[in-house]
PDB file of N, CA and C in Angstrom:
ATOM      1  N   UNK A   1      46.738  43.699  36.706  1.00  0.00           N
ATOM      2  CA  UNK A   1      46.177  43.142  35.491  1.00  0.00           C
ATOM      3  C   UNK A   1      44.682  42.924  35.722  1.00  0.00           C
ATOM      4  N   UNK A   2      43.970  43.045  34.946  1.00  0.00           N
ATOM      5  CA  UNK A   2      42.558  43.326  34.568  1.00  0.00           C
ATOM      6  C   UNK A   2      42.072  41.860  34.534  1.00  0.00           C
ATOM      7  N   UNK A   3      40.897  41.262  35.323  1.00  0.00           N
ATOM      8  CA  UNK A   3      39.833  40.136  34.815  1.00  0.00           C
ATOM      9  C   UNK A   3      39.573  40.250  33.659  1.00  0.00           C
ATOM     10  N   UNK A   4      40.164  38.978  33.255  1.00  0.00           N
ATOM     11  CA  UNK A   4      38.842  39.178  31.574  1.00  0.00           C
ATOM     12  C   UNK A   4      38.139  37.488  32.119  1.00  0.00           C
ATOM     13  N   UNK A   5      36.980  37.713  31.021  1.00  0.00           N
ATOM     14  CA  UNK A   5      35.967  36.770  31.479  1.00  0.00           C
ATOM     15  C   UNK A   5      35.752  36.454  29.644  1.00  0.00           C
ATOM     16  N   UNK A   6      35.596  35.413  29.940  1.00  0.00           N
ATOM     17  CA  UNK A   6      34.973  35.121  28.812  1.00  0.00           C
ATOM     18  C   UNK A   6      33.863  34.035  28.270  1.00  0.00           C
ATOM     19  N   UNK A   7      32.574  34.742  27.749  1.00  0.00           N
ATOM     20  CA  UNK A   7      31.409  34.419  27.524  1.00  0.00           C
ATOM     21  C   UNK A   7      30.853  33.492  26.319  1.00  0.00           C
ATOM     22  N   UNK A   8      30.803  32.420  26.470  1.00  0.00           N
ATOM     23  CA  UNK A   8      30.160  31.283  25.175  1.00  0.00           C
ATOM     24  C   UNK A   8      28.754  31.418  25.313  1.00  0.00           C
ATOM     25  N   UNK A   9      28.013  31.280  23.845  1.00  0.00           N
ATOM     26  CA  UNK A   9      26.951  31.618  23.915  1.00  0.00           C
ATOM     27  C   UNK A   9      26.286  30.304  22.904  1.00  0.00           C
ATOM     28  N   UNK A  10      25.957  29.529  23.046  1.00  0.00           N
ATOM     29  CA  UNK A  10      25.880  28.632  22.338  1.00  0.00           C
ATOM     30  C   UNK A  10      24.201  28.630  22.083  1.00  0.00           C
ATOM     31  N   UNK A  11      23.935  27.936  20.206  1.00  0.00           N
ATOM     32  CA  UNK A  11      22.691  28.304  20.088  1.00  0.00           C
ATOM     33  C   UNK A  11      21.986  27.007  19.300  1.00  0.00           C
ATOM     34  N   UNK A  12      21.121  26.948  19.767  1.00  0.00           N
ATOM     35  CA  UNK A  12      20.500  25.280  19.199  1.00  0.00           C
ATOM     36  C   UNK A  12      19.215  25.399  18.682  1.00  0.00           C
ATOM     37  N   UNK A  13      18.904  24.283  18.433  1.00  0.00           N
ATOM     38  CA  UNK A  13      17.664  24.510  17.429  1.00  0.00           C
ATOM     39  C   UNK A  13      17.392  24.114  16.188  1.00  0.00           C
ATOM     40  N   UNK A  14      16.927  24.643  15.514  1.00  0.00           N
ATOM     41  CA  UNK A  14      16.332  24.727  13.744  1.00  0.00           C
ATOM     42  C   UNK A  14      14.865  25.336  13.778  1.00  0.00           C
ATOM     43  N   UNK A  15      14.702  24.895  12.438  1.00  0.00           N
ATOM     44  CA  UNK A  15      13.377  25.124  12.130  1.00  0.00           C
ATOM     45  C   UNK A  15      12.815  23.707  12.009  1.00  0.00           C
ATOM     46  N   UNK A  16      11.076  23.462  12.130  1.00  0.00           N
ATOM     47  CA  UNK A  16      10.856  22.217  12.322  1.00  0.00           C
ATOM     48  C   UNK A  16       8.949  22.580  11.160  1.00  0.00           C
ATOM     49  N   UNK A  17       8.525  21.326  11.185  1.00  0.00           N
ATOM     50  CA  UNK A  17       7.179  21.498  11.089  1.00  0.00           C
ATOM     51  C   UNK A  17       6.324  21.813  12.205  1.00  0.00           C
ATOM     52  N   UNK A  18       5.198  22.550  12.304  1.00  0.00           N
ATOM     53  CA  UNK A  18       4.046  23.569  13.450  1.00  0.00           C
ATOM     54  C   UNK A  18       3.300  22.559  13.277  1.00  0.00           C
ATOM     55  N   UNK A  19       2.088  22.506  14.160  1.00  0.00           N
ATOM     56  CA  UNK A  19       0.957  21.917  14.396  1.00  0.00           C
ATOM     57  C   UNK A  19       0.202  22.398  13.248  1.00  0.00           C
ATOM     58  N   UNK A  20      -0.638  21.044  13.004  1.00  0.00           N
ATOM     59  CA  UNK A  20      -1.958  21.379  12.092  1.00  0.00           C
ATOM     60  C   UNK A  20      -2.556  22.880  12.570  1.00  0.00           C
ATOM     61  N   UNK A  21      -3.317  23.334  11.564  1.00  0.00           N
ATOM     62  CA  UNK A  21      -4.486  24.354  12.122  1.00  0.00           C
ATOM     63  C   UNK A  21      -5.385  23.745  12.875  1.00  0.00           C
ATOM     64  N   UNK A  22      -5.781  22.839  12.828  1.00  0.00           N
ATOM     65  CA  UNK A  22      -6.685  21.963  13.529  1.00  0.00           C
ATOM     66  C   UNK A  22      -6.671  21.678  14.677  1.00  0.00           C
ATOM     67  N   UNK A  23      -4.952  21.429  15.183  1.00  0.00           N
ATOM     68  CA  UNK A  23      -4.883  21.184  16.387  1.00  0.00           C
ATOM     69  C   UNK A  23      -4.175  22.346  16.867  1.00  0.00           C
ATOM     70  N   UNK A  24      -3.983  23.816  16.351  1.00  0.00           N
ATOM     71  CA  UNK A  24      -3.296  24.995  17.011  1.00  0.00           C
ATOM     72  C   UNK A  24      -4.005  25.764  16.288  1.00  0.00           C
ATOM     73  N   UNK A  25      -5.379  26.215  16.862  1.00  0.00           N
ATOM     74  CA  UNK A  25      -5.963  27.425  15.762  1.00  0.00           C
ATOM     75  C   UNK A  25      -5.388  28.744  15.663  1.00  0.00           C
ATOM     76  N   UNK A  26      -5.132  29.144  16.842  1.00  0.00           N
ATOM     77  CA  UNK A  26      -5.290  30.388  17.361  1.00  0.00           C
ATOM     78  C   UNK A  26      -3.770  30.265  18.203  1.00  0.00           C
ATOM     79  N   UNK A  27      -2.421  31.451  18.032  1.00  0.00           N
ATOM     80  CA  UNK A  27      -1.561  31.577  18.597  1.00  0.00           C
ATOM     81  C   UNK A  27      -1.298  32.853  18.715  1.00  0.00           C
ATOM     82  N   UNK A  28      -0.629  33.206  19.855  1.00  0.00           N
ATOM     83  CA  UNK A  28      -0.374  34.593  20.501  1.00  0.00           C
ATOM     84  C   UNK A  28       0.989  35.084  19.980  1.00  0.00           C
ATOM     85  N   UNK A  29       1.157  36.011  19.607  1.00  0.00           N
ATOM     86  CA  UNK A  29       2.517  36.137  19.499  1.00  0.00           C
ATOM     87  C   UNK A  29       3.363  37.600  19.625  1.00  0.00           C
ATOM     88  N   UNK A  30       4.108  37.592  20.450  1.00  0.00           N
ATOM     89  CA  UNK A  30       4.910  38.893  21.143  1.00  0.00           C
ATOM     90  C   UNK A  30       5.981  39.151  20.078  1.00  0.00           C
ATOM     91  N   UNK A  31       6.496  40.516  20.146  1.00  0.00           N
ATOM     92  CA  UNK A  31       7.867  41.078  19.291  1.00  0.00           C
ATOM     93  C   UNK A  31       7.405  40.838  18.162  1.00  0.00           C
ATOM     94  N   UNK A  32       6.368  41.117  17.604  1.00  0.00           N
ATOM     95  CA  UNK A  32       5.997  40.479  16.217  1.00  0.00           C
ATOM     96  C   UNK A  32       6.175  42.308  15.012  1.00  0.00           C
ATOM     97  N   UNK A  33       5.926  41.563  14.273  1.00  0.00           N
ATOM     98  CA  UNK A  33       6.190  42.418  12.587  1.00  0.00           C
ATOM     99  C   UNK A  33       5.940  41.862  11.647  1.00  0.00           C
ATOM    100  N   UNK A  34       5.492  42.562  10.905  1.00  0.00           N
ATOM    101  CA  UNK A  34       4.645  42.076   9.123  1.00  0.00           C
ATOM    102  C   UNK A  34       5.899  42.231   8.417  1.00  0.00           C
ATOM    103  N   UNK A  35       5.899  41.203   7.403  1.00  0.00           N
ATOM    104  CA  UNK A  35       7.534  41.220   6.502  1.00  0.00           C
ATOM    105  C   UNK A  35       6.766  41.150   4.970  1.00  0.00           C
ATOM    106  N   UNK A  36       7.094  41.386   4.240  1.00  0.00           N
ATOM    107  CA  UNK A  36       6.953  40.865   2.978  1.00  0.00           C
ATOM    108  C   UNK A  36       8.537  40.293   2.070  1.00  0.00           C
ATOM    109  N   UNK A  37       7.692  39.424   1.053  1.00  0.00           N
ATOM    110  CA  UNK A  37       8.930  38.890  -0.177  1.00  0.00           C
ATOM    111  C   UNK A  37       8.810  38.801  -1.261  1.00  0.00           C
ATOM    112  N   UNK A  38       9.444  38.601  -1.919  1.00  0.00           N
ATOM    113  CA  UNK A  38       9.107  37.814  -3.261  1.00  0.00           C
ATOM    114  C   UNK A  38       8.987  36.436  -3.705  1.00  0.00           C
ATOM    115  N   UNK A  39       7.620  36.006  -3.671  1.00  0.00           N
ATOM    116  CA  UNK A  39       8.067  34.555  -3.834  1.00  0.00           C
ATOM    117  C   UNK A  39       8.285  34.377  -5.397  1.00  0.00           C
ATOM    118  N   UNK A  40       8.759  32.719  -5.193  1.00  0.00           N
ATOM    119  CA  UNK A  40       9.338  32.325  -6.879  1.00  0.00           C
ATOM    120  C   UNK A  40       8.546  32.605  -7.949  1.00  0.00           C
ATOM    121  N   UNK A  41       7.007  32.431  -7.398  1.00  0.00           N
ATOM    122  CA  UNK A  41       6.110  32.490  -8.374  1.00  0.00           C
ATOM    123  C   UNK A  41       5.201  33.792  -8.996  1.00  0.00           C
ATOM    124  N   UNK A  42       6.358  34.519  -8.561  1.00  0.00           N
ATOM    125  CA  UNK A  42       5.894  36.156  -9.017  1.00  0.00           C
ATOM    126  C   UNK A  42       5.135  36.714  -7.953  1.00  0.00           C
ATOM    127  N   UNK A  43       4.847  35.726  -6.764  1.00  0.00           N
ATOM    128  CA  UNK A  43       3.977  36.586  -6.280  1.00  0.00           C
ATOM    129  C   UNK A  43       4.566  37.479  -4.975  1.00  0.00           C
ATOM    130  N   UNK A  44       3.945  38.629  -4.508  1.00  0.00           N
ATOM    131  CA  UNK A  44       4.561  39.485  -3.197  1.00  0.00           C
ATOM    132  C   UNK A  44       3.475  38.760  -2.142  1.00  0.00           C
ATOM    133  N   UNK A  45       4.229  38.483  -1.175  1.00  0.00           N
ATOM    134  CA  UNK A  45       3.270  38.312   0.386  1.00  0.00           C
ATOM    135  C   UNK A  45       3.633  38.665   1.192  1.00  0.00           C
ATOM    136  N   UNK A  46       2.714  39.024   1.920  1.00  0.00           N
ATOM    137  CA  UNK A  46       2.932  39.674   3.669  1.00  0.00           C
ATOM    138  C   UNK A  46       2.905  37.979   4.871  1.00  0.00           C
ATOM    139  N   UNK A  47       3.550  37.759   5.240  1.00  0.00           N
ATOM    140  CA  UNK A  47       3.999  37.272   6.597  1.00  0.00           C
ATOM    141  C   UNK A  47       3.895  37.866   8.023  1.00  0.00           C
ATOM    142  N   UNK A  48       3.720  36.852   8.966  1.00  0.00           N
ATOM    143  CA  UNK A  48       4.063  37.459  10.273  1.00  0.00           C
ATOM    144  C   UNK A  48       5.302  36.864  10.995  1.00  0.00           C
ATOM    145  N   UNK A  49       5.412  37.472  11.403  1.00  0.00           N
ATOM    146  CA  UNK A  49       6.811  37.202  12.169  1.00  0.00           C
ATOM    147  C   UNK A  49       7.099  37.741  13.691  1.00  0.00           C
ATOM    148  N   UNK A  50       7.013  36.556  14.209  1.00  0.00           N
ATOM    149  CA  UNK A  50       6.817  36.702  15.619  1.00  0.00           C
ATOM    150  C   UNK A  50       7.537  36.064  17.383  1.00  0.00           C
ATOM    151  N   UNK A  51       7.688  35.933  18.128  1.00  0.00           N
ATOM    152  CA  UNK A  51       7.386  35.220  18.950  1.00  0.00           C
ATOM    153  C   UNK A  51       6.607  34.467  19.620  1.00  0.00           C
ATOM    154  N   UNK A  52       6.132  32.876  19.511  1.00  0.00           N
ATOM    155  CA  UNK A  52       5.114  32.513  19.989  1.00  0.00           C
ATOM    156  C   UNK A  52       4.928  31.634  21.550  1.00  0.00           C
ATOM    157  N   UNK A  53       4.523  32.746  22.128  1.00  0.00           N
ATOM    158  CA  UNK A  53       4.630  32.694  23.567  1.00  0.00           C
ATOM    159  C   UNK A  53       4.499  31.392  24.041  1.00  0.00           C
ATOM    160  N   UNK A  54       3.503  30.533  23.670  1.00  0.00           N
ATOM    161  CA  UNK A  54       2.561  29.214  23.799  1.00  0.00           C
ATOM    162  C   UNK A  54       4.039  28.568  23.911  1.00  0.00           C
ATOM    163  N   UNK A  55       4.232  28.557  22.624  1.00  0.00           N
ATOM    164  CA  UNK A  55       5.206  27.117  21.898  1.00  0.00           C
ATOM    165  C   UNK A  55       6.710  28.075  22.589  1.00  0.00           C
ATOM    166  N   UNK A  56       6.768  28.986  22.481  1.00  0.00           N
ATOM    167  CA  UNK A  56       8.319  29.376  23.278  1.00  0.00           C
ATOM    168  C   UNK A  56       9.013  29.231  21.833  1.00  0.00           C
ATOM    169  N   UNK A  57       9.145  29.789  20.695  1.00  0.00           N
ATOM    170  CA  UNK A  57       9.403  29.440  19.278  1.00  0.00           C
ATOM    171  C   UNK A  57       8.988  30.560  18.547  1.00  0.00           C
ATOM    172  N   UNK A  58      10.182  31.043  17.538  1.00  0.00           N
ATOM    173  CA  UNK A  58      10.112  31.919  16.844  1.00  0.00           C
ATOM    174  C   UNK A  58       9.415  31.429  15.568  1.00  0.00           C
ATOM    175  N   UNK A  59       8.605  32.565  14.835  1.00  0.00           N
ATOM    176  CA  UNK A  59       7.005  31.521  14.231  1.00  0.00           C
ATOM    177  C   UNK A  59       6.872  32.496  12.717  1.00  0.00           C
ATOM    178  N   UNK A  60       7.157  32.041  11.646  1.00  0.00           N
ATOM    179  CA  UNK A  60       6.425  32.768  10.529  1.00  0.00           C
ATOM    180  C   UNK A  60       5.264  32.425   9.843  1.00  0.00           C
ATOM    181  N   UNK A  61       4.124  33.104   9.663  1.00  0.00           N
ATOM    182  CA  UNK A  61       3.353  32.403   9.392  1.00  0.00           C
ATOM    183  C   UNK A  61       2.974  32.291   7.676  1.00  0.00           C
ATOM    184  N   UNK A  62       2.302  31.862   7.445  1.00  0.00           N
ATOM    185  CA  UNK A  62       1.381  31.378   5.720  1.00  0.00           C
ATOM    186  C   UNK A  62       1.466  33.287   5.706  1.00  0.00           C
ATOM    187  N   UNK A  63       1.004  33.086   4.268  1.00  0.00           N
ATOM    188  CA  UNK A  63       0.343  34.602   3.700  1.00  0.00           C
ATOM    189  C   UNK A  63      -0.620  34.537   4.594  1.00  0.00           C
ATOM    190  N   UNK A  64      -0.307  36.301   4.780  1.00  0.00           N
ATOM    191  CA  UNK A  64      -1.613  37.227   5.907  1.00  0.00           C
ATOM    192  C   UNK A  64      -2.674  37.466   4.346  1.00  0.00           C
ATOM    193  N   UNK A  65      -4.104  37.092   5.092  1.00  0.00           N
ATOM    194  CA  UNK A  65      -4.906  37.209   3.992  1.00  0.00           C
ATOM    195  C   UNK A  65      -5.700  38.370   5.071  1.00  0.00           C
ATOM    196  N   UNK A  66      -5.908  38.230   6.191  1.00  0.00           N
ATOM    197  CA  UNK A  66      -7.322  39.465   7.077  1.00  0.00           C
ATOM    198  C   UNK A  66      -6.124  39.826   7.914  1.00  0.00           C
ATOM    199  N   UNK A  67      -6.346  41.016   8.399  1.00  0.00           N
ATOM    200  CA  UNK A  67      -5.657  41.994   9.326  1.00  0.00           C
ATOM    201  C   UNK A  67      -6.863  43.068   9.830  1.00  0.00           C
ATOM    202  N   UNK A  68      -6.731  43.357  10.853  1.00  0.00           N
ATOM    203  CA  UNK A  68      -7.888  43.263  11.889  1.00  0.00           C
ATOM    204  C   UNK A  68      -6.971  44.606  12.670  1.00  0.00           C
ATOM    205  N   UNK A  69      -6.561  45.898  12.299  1.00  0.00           N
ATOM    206  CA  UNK A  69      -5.677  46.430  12.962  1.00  0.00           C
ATOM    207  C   UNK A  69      -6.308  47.300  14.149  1.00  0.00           C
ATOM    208  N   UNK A  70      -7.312  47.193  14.754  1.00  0.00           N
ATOM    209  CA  UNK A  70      -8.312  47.590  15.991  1.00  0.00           C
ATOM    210  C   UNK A  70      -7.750  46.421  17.238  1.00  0.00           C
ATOM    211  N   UNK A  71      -8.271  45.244  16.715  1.00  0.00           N
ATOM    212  CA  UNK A  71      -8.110  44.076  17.691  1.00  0.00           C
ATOM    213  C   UNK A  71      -6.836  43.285  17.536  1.00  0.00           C
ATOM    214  N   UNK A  72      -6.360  43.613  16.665  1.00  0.00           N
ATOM    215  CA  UNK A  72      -4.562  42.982  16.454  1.00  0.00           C
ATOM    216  C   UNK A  72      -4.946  41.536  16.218  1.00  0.00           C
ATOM    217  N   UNK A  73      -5.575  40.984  15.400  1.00  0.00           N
ATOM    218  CA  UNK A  73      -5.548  39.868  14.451  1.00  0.00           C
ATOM    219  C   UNK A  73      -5.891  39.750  13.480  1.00  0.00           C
ATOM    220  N   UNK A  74      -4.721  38.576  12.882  1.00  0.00           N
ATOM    221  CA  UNK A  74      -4.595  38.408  12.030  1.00  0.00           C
ATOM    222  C   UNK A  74      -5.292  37.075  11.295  1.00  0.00           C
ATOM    223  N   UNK A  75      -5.548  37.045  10.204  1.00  0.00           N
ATOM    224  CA  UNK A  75      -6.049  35.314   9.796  1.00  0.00           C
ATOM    225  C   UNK A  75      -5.114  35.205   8.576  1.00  0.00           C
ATOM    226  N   UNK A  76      -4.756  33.901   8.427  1.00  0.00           N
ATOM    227  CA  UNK A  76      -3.538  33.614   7.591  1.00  0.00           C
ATOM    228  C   UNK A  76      -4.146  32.647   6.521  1.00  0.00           C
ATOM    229  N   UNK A  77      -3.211  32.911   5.066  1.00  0.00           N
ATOM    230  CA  UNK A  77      -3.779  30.961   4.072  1.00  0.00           C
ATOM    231  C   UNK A  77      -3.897  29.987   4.851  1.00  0.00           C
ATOM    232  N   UNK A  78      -3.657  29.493   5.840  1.00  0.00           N
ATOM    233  CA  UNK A  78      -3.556  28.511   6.444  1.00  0.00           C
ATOM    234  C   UNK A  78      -5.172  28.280   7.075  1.00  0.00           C
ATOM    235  N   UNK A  79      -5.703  29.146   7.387  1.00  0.00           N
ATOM    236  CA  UNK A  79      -6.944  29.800   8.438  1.00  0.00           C
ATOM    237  C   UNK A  79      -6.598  29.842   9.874  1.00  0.00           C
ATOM    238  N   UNK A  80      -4.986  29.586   9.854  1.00  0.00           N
ATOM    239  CA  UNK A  80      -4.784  30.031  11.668  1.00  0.00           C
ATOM    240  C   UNK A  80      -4.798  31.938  11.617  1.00  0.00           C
ATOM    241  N   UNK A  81      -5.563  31.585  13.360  1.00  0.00           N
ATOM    242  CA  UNK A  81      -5.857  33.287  13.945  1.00  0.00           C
ATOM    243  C   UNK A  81      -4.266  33.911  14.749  1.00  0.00           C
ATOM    244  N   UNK A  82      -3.883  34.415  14.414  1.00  0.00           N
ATOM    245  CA  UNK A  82      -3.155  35.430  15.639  1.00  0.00           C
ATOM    246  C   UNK A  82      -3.108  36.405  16.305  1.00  0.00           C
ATOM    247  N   UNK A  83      -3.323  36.397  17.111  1.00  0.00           N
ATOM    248  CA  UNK A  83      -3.465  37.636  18.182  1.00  0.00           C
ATOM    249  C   UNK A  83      -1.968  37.902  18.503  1.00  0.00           C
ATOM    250  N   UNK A  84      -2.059  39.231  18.328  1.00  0.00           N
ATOM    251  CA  UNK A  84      -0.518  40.150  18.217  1.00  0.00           C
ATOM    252  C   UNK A  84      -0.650  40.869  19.942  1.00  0.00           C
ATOM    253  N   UNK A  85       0.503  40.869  21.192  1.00  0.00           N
ATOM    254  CA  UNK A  85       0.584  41.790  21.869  1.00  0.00           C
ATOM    255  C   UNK A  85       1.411  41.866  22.047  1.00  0.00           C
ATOM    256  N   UNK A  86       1.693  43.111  23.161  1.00  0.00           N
ATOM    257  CA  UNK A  86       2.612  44.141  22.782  1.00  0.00           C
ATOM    258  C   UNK A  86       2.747  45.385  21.800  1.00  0.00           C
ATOM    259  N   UNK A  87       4.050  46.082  21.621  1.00  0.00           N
ATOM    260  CA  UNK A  87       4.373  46.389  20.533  1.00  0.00           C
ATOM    261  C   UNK A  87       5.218  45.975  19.263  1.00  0.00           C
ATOM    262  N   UNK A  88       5.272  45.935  18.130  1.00  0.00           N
ATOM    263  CA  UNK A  88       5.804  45.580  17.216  1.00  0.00           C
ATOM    264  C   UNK A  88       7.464  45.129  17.475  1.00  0.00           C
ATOM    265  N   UNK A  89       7.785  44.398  17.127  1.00  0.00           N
ATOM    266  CA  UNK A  89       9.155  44.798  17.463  1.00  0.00           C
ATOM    267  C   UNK A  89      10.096  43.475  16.916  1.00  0.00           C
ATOM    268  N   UNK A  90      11.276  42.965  17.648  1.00  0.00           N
ATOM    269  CA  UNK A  90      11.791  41.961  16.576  1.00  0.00           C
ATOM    270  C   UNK A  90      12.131  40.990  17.949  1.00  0.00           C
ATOM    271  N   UNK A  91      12.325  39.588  17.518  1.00  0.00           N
ATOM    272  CA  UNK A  91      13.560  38.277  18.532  1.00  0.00           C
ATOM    273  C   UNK A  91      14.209  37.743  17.931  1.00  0.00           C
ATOM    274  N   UNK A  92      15.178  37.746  18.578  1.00  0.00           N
ATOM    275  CA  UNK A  92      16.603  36.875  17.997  1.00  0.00           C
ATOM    276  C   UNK A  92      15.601  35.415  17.230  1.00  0.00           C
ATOM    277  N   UNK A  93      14.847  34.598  18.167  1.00  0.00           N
ATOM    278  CA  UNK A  93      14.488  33.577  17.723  1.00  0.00           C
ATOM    279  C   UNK A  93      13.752  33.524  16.032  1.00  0.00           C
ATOM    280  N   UNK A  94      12.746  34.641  15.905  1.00  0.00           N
ATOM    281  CA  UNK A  94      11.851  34.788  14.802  1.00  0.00           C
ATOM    282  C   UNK A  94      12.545  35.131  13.661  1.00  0.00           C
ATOM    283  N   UNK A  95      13.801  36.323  14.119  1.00  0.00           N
ATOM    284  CA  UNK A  95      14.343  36.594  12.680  1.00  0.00           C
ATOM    285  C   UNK A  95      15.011  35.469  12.214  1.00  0.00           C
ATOM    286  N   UNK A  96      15.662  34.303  13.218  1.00  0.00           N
ATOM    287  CA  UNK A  96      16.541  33.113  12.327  1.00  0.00           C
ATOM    288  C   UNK A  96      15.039  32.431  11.669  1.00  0.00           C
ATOM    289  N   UNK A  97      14.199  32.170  12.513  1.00  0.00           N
ATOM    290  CA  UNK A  97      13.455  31.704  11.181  1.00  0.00           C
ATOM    291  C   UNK A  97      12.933  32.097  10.058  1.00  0.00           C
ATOM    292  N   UNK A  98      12.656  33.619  10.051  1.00  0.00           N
ATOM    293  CA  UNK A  98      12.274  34.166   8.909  1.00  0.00           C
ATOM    294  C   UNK A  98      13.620  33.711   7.752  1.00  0.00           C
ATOM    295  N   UNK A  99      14.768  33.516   8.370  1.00  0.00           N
ATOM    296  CA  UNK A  99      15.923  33.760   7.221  1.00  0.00           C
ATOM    297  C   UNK A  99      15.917  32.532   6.609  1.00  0.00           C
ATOM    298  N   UNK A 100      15.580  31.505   7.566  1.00  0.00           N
ATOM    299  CA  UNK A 100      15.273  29.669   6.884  1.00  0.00           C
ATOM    300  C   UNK A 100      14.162  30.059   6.087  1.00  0.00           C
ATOM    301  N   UNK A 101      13.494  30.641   6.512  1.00  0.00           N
ATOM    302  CA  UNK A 101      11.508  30.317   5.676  1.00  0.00           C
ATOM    303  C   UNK A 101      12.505  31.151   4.375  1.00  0.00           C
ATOM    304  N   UNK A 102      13.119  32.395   4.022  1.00  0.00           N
ATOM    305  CA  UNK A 102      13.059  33.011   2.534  1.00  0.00           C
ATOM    306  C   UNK A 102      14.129  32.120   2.152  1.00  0.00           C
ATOM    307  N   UNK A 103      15.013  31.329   2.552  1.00  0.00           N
ATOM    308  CA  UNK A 103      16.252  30.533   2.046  1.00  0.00           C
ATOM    309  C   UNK A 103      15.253  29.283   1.196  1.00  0.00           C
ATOM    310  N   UNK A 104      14.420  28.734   2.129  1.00  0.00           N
ATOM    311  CA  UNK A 104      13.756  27.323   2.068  1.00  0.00           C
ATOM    312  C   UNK A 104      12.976  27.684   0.665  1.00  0.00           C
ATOM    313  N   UNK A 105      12.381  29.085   0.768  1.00  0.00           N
ATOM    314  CA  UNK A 105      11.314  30.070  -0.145  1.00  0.00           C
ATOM    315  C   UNK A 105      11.683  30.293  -1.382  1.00  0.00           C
ATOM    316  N   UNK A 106      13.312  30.016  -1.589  1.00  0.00           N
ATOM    317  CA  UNK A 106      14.008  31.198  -2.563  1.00  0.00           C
ATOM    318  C   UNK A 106      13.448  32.132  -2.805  1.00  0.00           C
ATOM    319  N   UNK A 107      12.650  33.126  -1.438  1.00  0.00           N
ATOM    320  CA  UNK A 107      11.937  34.512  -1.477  1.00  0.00           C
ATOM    321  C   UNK A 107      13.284  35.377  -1.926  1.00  0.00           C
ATOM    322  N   UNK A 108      12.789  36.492  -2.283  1.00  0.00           N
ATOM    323  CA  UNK A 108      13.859  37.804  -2.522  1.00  0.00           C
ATOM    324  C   UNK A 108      12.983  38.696  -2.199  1.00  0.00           C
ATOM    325  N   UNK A 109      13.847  39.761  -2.215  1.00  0.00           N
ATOM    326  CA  UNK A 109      13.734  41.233  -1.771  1.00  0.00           C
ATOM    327  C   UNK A 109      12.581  41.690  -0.754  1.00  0.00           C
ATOM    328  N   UNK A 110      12.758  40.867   0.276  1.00  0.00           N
ATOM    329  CA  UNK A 110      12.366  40.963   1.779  1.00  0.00           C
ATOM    330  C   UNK A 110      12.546  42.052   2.405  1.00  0.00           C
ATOM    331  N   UNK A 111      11.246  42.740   2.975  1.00  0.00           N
ATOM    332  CA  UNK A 111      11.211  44.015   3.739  1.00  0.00           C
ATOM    333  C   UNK A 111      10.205  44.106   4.634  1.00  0.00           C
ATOM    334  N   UNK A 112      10.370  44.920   6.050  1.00  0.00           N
ATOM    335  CA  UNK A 112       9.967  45.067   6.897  1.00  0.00           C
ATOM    336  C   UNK A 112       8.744  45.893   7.091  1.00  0.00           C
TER     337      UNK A 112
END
């Protein structure tokens, strides 16, 4: 008869409030990707969506207003900077928050 093993994976967390811009100007962020939605108020926005190395926290940010695609930053409504490295890509951590931020948003028709 065969080992079986069996694996619990337990996952904690939420989503919370980020630091002022004031006191977090500038954040780095790995596995990242531009999303857009629909917000309630008719309007479409681009987001980032990322890993943020600093904070160890999956991170969406305000509407992308500057994109900088030479030097990989970004400046957001908020006026926080992000510097993107790596390549594009996705984390378990960022996509659960993107799914709180369009729930919290009542965003629709979200794309990558």
């Amino acid at each position: 008869m065969s080992d079986i093993k069996l694996v619990i994976l337990g996952i904690t967390g939420g989503i919370h409030t980020v630091a002022s811009v004031e006191d977090e100007p500038e954040i780095i962020l790995s596995h990242w990707s531009i999303r857009e939605c629909d917000r309630r108020d008719g309007r479409r926005t681009r987001h980032l969506v990322g890993y943020n190395m600093a904070g160890q926290e999956g991170r969406v940010s305000s509407a992308i207003e500057e994109f900088d695609p030479d030097r990989l930053h970004v400046r957001t409504g908020s006026g926080r900077v992000y510097e993107l490295v790596g390549k594009s890509g996705t984390h378990v951590d960022s996509d659960y928050v993107w799914e709180q931020f369009l729930y919290l948003q009542h965003a629709k028709n979200a794309a990558d």
